[in-house]
C-alpha atoms as a PDB file:
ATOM      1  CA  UNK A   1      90.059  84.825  97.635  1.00  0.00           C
ATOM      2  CA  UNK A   2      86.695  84.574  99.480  1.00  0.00           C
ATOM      3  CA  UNK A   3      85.285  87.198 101.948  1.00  0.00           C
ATOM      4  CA  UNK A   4      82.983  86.019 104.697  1.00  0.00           C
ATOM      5  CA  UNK A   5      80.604  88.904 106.045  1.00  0.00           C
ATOM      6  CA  UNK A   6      78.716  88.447 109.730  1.00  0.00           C
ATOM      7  CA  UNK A   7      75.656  90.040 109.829  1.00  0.00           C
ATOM      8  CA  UNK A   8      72.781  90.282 112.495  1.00  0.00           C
ATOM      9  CA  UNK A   9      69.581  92.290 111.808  1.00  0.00           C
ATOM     10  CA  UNK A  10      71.702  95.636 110.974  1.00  0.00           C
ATOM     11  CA  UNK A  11      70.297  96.215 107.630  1.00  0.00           C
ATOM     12  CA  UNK A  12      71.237  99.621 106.835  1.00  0.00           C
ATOM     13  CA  UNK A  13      74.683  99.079 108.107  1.00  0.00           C
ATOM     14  CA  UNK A  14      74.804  96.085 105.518  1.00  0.00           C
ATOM     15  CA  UNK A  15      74.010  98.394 103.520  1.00  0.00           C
ATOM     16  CA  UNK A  16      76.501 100.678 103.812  1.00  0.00           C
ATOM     17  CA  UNK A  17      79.373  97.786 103.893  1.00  0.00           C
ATOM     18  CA  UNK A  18      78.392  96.210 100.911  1.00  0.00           C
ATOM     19  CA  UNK A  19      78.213  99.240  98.766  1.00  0.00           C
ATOM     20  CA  UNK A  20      82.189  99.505 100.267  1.00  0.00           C
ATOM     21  CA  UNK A  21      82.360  96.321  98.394  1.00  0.00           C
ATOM     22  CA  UNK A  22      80.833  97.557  95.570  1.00  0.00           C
ATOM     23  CA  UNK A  23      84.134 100.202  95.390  1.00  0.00           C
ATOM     24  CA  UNK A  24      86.565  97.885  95.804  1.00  0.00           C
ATOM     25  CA  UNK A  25      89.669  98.095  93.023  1.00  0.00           C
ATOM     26  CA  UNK A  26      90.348  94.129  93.355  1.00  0.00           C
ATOM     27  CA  UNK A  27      87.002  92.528  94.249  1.00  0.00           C
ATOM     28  CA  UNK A  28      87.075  88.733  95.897  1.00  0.00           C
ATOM     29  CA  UNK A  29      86.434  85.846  94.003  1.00  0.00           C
ATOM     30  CA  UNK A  30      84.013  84.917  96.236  1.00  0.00           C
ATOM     31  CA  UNK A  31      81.357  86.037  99.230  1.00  0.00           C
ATOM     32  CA  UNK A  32      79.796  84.360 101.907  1.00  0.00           C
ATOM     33  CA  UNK A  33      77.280  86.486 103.820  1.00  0.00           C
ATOM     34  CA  UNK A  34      76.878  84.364 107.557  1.00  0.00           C
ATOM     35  CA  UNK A  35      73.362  85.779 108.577  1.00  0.00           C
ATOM     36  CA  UNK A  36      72.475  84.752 112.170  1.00  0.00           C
ATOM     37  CA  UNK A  37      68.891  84.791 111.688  1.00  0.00           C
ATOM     38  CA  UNK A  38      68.174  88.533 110.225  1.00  0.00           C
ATOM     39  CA  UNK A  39      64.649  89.639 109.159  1.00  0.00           C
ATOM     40  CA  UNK A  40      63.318  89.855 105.049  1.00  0.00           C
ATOM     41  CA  UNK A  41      65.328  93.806 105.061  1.00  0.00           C
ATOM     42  CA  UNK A  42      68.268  92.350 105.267  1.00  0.00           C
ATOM     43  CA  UNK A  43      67.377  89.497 102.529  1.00  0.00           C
ATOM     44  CA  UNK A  44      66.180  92.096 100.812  1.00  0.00           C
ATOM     45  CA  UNK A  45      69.255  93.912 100.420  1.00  0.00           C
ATOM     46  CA  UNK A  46      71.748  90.987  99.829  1.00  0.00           C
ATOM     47  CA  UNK A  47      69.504  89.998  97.378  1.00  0.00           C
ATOM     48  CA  UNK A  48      69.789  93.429  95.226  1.00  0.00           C
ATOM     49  CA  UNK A  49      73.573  94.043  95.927  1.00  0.00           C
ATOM     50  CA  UNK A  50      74.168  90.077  94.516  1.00  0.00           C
ATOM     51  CA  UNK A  51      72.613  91.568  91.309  1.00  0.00           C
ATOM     52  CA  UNK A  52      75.160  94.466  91.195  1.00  0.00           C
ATOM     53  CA  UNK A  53      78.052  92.896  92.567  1.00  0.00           C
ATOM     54  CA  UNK A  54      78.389  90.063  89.494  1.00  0.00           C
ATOM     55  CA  UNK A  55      80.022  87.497  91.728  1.00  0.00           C
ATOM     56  CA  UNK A  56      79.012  84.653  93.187  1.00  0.00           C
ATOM     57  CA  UNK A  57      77.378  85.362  96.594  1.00  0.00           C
ATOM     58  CA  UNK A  58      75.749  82.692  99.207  1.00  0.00           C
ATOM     59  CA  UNK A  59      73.555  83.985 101.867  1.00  0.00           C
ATOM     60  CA  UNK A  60      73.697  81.512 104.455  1.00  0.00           C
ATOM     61  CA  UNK A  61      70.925  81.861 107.131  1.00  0.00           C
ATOM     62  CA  UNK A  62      69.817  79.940 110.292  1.00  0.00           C
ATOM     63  CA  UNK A  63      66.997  81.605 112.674  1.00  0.00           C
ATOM     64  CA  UNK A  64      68.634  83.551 115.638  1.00  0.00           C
ATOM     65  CA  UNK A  65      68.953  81.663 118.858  1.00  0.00           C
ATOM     66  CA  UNK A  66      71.365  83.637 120.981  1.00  0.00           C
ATOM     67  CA  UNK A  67      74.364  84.393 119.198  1.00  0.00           C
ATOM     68  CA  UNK A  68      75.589  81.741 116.931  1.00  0.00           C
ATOM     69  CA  UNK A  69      77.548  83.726 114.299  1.00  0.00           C
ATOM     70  CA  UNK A  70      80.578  80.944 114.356  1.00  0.00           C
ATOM     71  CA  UNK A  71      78.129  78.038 113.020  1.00  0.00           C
ATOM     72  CA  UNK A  72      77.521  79.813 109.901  1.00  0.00           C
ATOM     73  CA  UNK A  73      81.545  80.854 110.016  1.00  0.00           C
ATOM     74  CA  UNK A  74      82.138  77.590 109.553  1.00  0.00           C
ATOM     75  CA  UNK A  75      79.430  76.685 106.989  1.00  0.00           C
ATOM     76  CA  UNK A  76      81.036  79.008 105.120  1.00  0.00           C
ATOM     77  CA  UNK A  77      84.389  78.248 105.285  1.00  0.00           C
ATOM     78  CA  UNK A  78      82.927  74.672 104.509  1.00  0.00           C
ATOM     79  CA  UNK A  79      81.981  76.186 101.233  1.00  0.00           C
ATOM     80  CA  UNK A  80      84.151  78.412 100.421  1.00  0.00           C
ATOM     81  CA  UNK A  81      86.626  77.126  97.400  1.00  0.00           C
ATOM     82  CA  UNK A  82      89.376  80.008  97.650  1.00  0.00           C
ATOM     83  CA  UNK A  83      92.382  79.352  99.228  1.00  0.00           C
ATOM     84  CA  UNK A  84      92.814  82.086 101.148  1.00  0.00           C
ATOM     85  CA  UNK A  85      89.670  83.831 102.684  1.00  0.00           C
ATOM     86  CA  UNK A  86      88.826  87.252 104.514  1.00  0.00           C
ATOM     87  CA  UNK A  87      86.442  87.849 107.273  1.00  0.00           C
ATOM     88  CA  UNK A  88      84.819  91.288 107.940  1.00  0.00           C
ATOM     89  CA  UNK A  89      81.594  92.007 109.825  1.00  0.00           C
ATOM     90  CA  UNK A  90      78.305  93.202 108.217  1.00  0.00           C
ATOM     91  CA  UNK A  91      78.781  96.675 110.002  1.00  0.00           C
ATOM     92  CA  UNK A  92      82.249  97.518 109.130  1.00  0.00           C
ATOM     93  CA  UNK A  93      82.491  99.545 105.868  1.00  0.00           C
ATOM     94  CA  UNK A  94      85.924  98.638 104.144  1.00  0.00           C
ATOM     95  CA  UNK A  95      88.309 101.047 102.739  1.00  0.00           C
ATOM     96  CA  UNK A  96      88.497 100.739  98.644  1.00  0.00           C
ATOM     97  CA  UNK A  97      91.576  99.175  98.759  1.00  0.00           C
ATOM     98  CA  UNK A  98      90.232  96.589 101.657  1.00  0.00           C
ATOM     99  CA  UNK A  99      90.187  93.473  99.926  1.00  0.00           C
ATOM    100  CA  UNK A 100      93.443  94.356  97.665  1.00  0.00           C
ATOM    101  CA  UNK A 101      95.389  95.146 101.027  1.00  0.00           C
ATOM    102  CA  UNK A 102      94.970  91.276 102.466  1.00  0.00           C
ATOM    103  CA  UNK A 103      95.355  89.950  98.838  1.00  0.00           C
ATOM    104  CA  UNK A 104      98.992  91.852  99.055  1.00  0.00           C
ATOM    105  CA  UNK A 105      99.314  91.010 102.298  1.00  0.00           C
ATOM    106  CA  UNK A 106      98.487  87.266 102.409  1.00  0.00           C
ATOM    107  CA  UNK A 107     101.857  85.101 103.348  1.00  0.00           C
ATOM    108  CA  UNK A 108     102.306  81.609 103.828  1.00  0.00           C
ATOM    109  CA  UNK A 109     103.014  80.399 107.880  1.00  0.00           C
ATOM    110  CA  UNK A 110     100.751  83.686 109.277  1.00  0.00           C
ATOM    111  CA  UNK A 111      97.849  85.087 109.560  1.00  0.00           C
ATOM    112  CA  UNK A 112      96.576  88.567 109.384  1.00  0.00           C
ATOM    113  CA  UNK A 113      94.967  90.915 111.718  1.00  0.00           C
ATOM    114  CA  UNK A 114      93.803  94.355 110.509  1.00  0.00           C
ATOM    115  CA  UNK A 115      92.628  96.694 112.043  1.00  0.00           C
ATOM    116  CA  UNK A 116      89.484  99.125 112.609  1.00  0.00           C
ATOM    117  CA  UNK A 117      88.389 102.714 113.347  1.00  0.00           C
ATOM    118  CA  UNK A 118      84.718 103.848 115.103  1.00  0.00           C
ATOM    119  CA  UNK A 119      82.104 106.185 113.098  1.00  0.00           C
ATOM    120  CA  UNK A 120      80.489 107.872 116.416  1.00  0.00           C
ATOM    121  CA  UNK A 121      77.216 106.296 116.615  1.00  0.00           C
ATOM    122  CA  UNK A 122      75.264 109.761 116.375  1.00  0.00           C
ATOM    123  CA  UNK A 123      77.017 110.094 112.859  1.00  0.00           C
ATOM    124  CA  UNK A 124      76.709 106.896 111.517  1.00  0.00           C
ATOM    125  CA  UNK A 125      73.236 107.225 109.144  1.00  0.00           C
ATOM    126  CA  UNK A 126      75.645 110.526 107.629  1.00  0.00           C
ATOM    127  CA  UNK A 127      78.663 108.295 107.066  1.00  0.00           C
ATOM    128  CA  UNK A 128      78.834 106.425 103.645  1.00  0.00           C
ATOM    129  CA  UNK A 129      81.948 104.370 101.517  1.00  0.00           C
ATOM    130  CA  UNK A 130      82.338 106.856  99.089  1.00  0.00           C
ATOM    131  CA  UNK A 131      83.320 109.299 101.949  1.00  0.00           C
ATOM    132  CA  UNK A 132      86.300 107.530 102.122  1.00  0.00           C
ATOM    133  CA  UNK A 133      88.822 108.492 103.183  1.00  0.00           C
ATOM    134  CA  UNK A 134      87.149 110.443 105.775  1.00  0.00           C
ATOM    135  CA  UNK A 135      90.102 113.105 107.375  1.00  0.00           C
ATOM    136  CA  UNK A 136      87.490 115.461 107.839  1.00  0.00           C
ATOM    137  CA  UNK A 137      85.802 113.254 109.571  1.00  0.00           C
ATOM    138  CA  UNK A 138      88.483 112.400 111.819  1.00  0.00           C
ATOM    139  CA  UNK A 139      89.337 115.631 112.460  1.00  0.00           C
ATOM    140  CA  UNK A 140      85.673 117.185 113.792  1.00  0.00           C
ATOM    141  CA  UNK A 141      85.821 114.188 116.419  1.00  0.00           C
ATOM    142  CA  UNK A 142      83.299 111.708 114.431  1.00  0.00           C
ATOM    143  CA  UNK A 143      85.493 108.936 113.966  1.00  0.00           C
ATOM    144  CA  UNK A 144      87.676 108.045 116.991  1.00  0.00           C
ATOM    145  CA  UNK A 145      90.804 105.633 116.566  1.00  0.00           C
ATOM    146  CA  UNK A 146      91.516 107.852 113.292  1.00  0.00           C
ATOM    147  CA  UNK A 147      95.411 106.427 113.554  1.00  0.00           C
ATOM    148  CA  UNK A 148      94.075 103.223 112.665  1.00  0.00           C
ATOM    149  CA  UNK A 149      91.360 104.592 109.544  1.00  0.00           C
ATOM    150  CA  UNK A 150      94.125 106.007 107.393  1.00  0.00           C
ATOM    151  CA  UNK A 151      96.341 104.110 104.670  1.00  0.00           C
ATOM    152  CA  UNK A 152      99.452 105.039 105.181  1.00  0.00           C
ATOM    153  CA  UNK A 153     102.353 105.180 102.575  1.00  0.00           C
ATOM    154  CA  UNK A 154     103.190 102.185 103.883  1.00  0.00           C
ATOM    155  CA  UNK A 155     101.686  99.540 105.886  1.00  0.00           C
ATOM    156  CA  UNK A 156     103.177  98.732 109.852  1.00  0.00           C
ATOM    157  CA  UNK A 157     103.036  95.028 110.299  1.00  0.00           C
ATOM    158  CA  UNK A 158     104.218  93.442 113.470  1.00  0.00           C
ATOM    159  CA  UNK A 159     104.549  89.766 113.836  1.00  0.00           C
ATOM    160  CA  UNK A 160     103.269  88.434 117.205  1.00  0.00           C
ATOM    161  CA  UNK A 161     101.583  86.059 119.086  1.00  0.00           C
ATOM    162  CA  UNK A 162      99.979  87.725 121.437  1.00  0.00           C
ATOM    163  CA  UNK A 163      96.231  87.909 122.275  1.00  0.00           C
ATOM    164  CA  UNK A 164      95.963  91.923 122.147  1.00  0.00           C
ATOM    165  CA  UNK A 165      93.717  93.068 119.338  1.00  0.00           C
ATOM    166  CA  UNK A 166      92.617  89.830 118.074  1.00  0.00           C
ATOM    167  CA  UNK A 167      89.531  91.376 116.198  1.00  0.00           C
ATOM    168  CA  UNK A 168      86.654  89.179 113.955  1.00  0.00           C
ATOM    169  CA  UNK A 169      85.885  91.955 111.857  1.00  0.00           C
ATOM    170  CA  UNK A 170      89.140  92.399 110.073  1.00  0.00           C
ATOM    171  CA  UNK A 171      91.404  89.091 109.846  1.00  0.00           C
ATOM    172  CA  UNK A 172      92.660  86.749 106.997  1.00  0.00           C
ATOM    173  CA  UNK A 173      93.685  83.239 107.310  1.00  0.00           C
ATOM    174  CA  UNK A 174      94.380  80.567 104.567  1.00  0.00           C
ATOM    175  CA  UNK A 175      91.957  77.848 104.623  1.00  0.00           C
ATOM    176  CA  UNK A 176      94.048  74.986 104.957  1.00  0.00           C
ATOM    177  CA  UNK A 177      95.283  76.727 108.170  1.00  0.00           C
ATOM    178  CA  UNK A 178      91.528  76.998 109.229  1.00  0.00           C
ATOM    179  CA  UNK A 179      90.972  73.805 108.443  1.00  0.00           C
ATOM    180  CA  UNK A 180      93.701  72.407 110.379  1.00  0.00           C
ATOM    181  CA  UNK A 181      92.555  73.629 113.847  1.00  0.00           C
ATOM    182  CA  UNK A 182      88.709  72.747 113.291  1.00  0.00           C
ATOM    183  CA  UNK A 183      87.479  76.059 112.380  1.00  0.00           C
ATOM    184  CA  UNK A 184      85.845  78.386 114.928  1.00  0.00           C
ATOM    185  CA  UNK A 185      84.975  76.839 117.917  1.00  0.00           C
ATOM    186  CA  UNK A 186      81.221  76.567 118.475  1.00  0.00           C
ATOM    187  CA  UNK A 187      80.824  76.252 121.775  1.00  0.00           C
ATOM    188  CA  UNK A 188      81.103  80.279 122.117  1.00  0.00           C
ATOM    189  CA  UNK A 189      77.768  81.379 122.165  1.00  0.00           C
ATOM    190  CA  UNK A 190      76.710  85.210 122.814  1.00  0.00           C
ATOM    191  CA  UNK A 191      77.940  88.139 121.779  1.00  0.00           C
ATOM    192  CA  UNK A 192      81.793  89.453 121.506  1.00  0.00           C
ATOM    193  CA  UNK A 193      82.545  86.351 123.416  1.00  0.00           C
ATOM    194  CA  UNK A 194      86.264  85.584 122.527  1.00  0.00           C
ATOM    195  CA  UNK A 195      85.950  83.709 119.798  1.00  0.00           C
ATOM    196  CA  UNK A 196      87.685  85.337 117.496  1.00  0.00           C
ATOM    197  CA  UNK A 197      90.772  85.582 120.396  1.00  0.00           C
ATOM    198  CA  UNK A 198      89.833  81.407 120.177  1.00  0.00           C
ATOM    199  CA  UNK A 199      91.101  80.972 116.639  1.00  0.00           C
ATOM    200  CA  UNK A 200      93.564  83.083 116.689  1.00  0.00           C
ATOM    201  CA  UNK A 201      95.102  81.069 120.053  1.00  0.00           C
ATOM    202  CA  UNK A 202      94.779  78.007 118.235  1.00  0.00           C
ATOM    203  CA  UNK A 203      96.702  78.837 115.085  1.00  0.00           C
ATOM    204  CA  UNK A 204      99.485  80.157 117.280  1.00  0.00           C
ATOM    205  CA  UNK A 205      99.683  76.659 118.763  1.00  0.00           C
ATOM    206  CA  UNK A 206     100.059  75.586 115.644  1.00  0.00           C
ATOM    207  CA  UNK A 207     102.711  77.501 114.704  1.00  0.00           C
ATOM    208  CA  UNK A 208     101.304  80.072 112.691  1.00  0.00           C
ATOM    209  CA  UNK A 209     101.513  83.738 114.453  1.00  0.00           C
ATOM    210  CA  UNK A 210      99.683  86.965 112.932  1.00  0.00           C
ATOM    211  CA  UNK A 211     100.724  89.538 110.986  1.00  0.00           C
ATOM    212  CA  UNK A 212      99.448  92.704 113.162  1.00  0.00           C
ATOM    213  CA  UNK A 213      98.798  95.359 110.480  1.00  0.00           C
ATOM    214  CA  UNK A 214      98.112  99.053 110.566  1.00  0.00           C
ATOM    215  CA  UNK A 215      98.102 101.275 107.510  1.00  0.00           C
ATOM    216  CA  UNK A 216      96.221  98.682 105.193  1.00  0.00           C
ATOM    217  CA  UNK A 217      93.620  96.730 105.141  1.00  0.00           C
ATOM    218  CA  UNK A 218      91.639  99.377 106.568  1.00  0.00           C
ATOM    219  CA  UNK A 219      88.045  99.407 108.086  1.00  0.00           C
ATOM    220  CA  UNK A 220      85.612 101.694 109.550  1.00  0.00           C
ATOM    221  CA  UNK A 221      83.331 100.439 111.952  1.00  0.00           C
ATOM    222  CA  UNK A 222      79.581 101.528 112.543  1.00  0.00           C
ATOM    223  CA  UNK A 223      79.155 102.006 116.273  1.00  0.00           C
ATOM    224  CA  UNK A 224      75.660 100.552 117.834  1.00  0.00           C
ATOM    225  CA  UNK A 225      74.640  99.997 121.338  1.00  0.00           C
ATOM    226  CA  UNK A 226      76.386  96.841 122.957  1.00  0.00           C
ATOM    227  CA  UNK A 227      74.523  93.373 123.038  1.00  0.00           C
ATOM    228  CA  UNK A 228      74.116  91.740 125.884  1.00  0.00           C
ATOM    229  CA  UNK A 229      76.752  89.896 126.885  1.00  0.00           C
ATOM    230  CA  UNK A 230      75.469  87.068 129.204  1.00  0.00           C
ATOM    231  CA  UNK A 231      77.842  84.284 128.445  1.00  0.00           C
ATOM    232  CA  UNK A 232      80.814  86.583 128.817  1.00  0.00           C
ATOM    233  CA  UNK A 233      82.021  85.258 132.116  1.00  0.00           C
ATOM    234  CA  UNK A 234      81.626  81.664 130.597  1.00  0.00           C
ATOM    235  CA  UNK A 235      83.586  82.135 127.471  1.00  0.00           C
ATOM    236  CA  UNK A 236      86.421  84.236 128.706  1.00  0.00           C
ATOM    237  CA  UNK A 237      87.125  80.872 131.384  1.00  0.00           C
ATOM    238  CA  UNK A 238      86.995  78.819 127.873  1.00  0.00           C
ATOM    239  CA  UNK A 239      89.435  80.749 126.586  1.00  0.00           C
ATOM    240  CA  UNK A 240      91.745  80.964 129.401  1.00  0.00           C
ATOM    241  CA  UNK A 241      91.584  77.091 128.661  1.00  0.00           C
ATOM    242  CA  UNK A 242      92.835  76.964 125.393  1.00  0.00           C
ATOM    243  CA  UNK A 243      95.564  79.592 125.809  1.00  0.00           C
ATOM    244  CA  UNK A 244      96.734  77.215 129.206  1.00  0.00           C
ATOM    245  CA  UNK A 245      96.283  73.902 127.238  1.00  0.00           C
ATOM    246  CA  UNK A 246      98.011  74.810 123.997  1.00  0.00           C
ATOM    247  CA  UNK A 247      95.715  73.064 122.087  1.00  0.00           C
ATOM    248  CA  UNK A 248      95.510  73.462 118.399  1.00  0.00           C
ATOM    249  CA  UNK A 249      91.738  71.745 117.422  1.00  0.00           C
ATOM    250  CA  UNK A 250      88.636  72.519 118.815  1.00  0.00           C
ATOM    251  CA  UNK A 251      86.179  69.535 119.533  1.00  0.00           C
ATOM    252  CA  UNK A 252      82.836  71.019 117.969  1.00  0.00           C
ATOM    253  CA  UNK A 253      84.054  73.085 114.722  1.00  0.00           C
ATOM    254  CA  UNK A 254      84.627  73.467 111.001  1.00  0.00           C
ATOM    255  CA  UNK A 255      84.663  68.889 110.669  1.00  0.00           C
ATOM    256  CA  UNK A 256      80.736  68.412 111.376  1.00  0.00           C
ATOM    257  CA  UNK A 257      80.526  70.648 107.943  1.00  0.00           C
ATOM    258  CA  UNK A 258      81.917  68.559 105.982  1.00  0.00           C
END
């Protein structure tokens, strides 16, 4: 199993999600940190948590232009050799049992969409992995979405196809499968754009619908002030596209990797 991180200039949120990883009882075989163009903090730390971590990490960078977080998606799915691989963002801090969760739930002919609570951004530098799980927390109002931080006794999975809470930060797909609708599609550019909602489309036209999972697989996001989101108008019209046209491959994706 590999796990592919985003990351953007957050360095102490990195940070805080890679010490998550640190915790984890079934660590990935891999991990692919996708760095759109972050400063020499945030090299810094990958570059000391590789050293603790004992796996094989990559830290693939390309200087920030925009927002361009699906080139270095791909790249890494390019790479990756797992079979099965696990994307999370760079300020989402995983439950322990994060990456055993998709290994468990991981099932040929779907993909998987987890799920995320919010630390309040006034209580984020106070929040850290070992503090998890954080019912206190959720109780005094610091975490909102608190349904969706907890591990229940046992997971809720509905299987769908439907574009509602198609999330980056918490999905699983085999690689074959990503490889057989040309990766993320990289003419999204900009922040929280839709392509994440992209892929997902695609692999439904392919005949592979989502397992939509609450109770596992858990993560806990680090709130921060929006980006701007300039091409928003732009992408949402591309993705009305692919959901009308049923297509399954993009035209510029995962193949120019190769």
């Amino acid at each position: 199993m590999a796990l592919i991180i985003s990351a953007y200039n957050q360095p102490a949120q990195l940070a805080k999600a890679l010490r998550g990883m640190l915790l984890q009882t079934r660590r990935p075989d891999e991990v692919f940190i996708a760095d759109d163009g972050s400063g020499n903090e945030t090299r810094a730390i990958i570059d000391r948590w590789r050293q603790e971590v004992h796996l094989p990490v990559y830290h693939l960078w390309h200087p920030h232009q925009d927002f361009r977080k699906v080139i270095l998606l791909n790249k890494a799915v390019a790479a990756a050799t797992s079979e099965y691989l696990v994307f999370t963002d760079g300020d989402c801090v995983p439950h322990p049992k994060f990456v055993a969760d998709h290994a468990a739930l991981a099932e040929k002919g779907f993909w998987v969409q987890g799920r995320r609570c919010f630390v309040c951004e006034e209580f984020v530098h106070e929040f850290a992995a070992e503090k998890i799980p954080a019912f206190g927390w959720m109780l005094s109002g610091k975490i909102t979405g608190a349904a969706k931080g907890v591990r229940w006794p046992f997971a809720i999975i509905r299987r769908d196809t439907k574009q509602r809470g198609i999330i980056g930060c918490n999905m699983a797909f085999w690689r074959d499968d990503i490889v057989a609708v040309n990766g993320f599609d990289e003419d999204y550019i900009g922040w929280g754009t839709g392509e994440d909602s992209d892929i997902g489309t695609r692999l439904y036209h392919f005949g592979r619908p989502r397992k939509f999972v609450y109770g596992r697989a858990i993560t806990f996001h680090l709130n921060h002030p929006p980006a701007p989101r300039g091409h928003h108008a732009t992408s949402l019209a591309r993705l009305a596209k692919t959901i009308s046209s049923k297509k399954i491959r993009c035209e510029h994706g995962l193949q120019q990797h190769f």
